[in-house]
C-alpha atoms as a PDB file:
ATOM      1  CA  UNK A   1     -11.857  19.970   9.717  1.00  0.00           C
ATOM      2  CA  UNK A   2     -12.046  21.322   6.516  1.00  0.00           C
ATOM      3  CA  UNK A   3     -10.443  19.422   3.299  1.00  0.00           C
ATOM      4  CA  UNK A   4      -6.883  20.430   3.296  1.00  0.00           C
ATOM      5  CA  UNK A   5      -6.547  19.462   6.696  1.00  0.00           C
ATOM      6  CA  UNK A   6      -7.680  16.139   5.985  1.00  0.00           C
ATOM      7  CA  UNK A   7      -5.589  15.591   2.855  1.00  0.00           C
ATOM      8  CA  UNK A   8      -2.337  16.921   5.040  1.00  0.00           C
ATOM      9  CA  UNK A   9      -3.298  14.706   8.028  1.00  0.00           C
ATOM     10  CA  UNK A  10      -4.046  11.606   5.654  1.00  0.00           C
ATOM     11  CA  UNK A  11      -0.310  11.940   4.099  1.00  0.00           C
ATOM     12  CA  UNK A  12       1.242  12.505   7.276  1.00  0.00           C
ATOM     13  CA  UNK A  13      -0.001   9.426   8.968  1.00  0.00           C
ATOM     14  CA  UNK A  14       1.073   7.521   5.361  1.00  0.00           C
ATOM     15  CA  UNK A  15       4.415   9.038   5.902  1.00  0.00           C
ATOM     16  CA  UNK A  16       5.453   7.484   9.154  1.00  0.00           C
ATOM     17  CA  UNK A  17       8.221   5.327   8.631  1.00  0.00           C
ATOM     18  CA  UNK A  18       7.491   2.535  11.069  1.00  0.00           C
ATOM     19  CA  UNK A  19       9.971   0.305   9.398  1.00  0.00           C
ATOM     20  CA  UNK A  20      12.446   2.791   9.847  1.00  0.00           C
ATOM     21  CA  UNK A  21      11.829   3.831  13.834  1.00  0.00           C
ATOM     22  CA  UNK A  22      11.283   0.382  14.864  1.00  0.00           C
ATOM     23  CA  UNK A  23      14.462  -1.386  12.519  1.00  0.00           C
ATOM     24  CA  UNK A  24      16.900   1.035  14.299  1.00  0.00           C
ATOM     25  CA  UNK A  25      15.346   1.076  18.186  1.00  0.00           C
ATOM     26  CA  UNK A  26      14.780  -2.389  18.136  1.00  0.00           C
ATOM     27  CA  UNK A  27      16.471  -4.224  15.817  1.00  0.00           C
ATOM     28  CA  UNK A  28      19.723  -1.185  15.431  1.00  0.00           C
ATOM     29  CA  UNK A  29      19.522  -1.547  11.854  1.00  0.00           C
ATOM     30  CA  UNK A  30      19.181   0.732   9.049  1.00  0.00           C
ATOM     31  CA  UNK A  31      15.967  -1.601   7.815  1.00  0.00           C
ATOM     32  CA  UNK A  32      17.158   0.499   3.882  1.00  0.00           C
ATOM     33  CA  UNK A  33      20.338  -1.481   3.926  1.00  0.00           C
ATOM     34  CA  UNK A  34      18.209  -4.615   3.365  1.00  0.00           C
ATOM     35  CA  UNK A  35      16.537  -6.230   0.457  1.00  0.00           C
ATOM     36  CA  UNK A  36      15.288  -3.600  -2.022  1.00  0.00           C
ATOM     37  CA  UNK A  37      16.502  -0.560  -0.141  1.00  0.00           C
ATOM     38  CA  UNK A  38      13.372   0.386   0.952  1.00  0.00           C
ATOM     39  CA  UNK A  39      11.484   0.889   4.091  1.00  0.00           C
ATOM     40  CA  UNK A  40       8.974  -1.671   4.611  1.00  0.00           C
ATOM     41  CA  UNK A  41       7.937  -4.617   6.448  1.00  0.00           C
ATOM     42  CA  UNK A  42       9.561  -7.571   4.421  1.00  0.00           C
ATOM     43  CA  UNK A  43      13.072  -5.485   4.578  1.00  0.00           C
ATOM     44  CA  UNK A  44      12.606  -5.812   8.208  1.00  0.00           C
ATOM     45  CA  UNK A  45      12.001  -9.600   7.944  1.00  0.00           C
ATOM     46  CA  UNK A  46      14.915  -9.876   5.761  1.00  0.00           C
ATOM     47  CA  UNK A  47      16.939  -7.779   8.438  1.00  0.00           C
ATOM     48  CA  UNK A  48      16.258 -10.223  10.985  1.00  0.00           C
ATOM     49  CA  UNK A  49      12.835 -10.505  12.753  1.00  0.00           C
ATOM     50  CA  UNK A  50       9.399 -12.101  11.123  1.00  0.00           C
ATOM     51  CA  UNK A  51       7.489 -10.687  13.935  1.00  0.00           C
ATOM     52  CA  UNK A  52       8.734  -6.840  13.242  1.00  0.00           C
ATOM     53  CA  UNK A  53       8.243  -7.219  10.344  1.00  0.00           C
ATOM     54  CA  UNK A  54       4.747  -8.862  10.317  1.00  0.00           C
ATOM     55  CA  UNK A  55       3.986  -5.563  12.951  1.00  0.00           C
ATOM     56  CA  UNK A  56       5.299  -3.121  10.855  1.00  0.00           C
ATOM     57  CA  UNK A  57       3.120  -4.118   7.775  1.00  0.00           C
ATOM     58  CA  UNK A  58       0.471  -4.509   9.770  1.00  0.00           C
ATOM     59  CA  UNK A  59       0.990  -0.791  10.926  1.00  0.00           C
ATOM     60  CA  UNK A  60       1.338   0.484   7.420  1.00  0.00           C
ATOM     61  CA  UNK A  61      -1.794  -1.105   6.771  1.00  0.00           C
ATOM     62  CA  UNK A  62      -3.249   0.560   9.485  1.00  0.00           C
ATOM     63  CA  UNK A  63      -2.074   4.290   8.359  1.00  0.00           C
ATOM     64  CA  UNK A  64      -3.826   3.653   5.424  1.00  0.00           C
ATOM     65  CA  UNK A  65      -7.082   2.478   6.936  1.00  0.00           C
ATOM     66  CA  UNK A  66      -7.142   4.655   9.894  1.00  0.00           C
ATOM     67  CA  UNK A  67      -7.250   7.867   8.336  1.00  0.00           C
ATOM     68  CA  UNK A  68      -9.671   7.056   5.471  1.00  0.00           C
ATOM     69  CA  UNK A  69     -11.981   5.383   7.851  1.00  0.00           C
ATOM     70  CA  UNK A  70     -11.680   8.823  10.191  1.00  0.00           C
ATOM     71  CA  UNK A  71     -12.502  11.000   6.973  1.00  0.00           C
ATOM     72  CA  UNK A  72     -15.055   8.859   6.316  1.00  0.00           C
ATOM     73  CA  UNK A  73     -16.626   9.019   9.699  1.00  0.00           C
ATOM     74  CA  UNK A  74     -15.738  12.232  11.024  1.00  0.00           C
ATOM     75  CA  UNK A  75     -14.941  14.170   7.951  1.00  0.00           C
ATOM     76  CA  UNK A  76     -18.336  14.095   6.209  1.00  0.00           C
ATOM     77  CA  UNK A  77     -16.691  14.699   2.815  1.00  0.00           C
ATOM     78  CA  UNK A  78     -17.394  14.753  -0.573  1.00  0.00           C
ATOM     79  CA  UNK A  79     -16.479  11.711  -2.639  1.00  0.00           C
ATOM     80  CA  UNK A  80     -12.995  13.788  -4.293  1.00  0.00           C
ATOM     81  CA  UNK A  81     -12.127  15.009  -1.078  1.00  0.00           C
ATOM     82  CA  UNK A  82     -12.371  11.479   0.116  1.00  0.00           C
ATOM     83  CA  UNK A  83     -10.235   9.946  -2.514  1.00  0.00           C
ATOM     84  CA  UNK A  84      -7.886  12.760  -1.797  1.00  0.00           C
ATOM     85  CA  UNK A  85      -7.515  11.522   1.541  1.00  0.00           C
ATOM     86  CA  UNK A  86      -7.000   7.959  -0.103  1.00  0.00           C
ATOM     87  CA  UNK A  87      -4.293   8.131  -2.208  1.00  0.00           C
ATOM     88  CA  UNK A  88      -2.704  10.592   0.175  1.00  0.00           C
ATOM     89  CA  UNK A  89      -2.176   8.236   2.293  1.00  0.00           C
ATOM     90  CA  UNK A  90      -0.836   5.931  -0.012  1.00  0.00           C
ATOM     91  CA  UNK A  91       1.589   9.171  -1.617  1.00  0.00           C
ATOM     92  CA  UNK A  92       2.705   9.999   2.188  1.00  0.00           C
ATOM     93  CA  UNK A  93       4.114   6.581   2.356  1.00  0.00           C
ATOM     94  CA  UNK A  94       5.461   6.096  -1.067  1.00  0.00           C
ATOM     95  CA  UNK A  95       6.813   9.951  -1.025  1.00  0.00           C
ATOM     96  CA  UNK A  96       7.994  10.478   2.990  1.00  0.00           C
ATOM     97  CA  UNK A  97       8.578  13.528   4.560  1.00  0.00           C
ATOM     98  CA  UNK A  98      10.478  11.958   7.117  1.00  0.00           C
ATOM     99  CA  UNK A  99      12.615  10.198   4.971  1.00  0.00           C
ATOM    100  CA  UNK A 100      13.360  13.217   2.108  1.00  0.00           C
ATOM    101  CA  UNK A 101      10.159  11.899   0.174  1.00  0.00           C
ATOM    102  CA  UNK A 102      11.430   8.558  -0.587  1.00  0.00           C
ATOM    103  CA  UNK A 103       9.696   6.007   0.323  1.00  0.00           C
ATOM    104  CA  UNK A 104       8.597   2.275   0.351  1.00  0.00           C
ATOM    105  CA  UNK A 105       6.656   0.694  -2.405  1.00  0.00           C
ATOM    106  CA  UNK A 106       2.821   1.023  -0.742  1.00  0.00           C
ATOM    107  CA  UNK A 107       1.628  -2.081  -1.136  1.00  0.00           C
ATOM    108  CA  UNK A 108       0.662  -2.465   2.740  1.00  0.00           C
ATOM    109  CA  UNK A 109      -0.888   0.895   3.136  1.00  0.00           C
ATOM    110  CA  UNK A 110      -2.592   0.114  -0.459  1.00  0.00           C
ATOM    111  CA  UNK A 111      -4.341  -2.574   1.603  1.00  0.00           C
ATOM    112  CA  UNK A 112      -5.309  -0.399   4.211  1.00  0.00           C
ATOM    113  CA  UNK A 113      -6.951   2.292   2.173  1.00  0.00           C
ATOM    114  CA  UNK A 114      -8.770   0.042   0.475  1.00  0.00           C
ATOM    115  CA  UNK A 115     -10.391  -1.548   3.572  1.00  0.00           C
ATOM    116  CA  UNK A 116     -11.031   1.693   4.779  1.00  0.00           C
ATOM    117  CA  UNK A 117     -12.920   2.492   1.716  1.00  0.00           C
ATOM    118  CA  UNK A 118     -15.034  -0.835   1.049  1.00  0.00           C
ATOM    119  CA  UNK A 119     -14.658  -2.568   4.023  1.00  0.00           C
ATOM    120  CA  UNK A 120     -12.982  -6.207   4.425  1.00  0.00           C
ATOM    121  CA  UNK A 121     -13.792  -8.322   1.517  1.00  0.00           C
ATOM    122  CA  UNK A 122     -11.836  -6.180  -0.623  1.00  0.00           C
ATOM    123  CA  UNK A 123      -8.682  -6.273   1.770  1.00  0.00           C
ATOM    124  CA  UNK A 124      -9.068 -10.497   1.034  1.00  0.00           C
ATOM    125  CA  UNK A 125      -9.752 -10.429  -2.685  1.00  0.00           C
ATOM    126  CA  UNK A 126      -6.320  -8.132  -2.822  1.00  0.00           C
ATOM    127  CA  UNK A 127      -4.569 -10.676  -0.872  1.00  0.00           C
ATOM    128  CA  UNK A 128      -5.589 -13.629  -2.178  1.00  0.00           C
ATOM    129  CA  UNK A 129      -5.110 -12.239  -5.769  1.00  0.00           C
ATOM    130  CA  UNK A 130      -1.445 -10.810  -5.045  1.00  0.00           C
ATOM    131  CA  UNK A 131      -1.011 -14.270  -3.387  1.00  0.00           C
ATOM    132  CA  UNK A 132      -1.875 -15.631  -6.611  1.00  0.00           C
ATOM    133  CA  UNK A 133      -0.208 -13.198  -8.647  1.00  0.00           C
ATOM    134  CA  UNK A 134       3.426 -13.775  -6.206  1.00  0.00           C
ATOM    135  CA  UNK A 135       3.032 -17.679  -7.290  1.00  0.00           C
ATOM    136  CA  UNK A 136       2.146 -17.389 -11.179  1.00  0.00           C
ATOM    137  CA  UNK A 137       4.450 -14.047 -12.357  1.00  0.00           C
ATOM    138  CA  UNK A 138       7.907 -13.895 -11.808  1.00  0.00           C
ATOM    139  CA  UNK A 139       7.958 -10.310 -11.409  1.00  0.00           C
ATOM    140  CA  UNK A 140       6.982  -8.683  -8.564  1.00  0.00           C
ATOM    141  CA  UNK A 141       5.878  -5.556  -9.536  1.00  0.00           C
ATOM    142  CA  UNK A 142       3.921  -7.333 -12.108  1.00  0.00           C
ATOM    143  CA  UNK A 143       2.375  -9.665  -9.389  1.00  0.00           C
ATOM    144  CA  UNK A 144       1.175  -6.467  -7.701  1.00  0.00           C
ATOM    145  CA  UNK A 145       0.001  -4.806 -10.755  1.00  0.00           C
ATOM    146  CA  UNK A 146      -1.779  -7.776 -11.701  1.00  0.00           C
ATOM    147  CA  UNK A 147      -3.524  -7.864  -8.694  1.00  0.00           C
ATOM    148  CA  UNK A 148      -4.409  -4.506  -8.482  1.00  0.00           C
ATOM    149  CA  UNK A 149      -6.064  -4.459 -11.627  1.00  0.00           C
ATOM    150  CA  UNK A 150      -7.761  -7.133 -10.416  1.00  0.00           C
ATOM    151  CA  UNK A 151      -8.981  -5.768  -7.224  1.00  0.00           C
ATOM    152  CA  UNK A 152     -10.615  -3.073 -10.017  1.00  0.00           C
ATOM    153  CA  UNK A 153     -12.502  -6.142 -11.752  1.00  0.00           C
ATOM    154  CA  UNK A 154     -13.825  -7.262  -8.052  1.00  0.00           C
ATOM    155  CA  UNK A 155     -14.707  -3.418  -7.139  1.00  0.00           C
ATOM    156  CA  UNK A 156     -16.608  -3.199 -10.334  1.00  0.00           C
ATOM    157  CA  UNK A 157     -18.948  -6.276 -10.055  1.00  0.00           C
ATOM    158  CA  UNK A 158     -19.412  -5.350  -6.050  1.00  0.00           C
ATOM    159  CA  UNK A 159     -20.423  -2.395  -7.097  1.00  0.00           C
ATOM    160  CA  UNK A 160     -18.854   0.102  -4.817  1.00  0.00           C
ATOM    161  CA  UNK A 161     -19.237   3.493  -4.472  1.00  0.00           C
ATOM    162  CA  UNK A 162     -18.651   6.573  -6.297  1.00  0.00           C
ATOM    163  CA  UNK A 163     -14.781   7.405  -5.353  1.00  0.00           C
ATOM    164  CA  UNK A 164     -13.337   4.526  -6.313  1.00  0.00           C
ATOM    165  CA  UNK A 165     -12.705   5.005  -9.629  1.00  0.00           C
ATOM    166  CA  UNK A 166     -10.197   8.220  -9.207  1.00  0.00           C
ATOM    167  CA  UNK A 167      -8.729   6.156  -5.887  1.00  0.00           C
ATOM    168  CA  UNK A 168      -7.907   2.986  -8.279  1.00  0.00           C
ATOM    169  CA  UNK A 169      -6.462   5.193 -10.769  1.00  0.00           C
ATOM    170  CA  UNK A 170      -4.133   7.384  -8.224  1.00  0.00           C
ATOM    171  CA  UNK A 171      -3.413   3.895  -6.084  1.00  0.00           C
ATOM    172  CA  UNK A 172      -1.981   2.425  -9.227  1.00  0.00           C
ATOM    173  CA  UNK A 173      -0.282   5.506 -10.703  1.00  0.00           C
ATOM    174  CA  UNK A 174       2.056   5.090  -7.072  1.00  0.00           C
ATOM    175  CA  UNK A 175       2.285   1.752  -7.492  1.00  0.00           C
ATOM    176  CA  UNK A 176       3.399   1.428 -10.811  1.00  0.00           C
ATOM    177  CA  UNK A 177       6.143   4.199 -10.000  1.00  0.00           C
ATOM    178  CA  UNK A 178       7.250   2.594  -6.899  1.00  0.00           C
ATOM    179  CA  UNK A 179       7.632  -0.621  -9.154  1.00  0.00           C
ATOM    180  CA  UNK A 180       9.076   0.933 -12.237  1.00  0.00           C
ATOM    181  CA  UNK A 181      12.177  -1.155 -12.486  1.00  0.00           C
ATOM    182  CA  UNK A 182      10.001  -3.944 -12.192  1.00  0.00           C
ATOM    183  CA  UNK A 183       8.047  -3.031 -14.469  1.00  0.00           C
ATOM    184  CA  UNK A 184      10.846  -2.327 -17.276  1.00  0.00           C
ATOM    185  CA  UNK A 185      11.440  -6.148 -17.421  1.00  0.00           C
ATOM    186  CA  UNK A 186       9.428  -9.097 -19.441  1.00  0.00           C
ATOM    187  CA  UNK A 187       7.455 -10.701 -16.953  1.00  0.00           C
ATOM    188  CA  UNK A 188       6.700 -14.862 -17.239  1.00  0.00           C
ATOM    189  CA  UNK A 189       3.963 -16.720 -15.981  1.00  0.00           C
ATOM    190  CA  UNK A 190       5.003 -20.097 -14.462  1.00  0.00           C
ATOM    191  CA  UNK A 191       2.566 -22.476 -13.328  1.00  0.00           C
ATOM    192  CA  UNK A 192       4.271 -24.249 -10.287  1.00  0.00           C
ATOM    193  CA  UNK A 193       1.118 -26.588  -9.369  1.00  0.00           C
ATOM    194  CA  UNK A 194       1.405 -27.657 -12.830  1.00  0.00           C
ATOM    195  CA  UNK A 195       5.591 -28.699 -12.608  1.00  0.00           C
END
């Protein structure tokens, strides 16, 4: 498969709307009507069902993961190609075709790529610093940027390989788009174990 085909098939599998499909067959909602608008796994929580909505994250996780690990695996690509595949995955869900290229914010499938790339510790350090980040910046776009540019500090001393640098920068370029409004405001840092 040569490296178009991987790039198309990695942004494909980002694109699936799973919030979406499973909001209106199961649920019969439009899962955009909720929170922020946009499709993704704590609008389906907020639309009525924690376990949806904890699946459907868990499957946007996995279209980020699944196709970076198969590129990794199967593709035998070059480092670009393979953070091509990356942050495709992350654009396909961000940008969906099935949805007239909008799409949700990409923090889920962020995780997924990112396991797919360096394996699990890096899917934890992301989690526990946006958990962090949630509790201490009262912003959310800033809690995931802050965490993201974390997960950079935590790549960097676990020295990991070659494409991660161009992956990071794409990742974040997404992110901070998808979060834009968010991050047009003054965040604060409150210290609720401290109150």
């Amino acid at each position: 498969m040569n490296v178009i085909l991987w790039l198309l098939t990695a942004y494909l599998c980002g694109s699936l709307p799973f919030s979406v499909w499973l909001g209106g067959l199961l649920l019969g909602k439009e899962i955009r009507h909720f929170g922020d608008g946009n499709p993704g796994g704590t609008n389906v929580i907020r639309a009525g069902s924690r376990a949806l909505g904890v699946t459907v994250i868990v499957l946007d996780g996995l279209k980020g993961y699944l196709p970076v690990l198969a590129a990794q695996r199967l593709g035998d690509l070059p480092d670009s190609a393979l953070a091509g595949a990356a942050v495709a995955a992350v654009a396909g869900h961000a940008f969906s075709i099935f949805l007239r290229f909008r799409g949700g914010k990409a923090v889920a499938v962020t995780f997924g790529i990112w396991a797919g790339l360096t394996g699990w510790s890096s899917l934890f350090v992301l989690g526990a610093l946006l958990l962090l980040a949630y509790f201490t910046i009262s912003i959310d776009g800033w809690a995931v940027i802050g965490a993201f540019c974390g997960l950079l500090v935590f790549l960097a001393v676990s020295g990991s390989p070659g494409a991660i640098l161009p992956v990071w920068i794409g990742n974040g370029l997404i992110l901070a788009w998808k979060h834009r409004l968010d991050l047009a405001q003054r965040p604060e840092i409150r210290l609720p174990f401290l109150q």
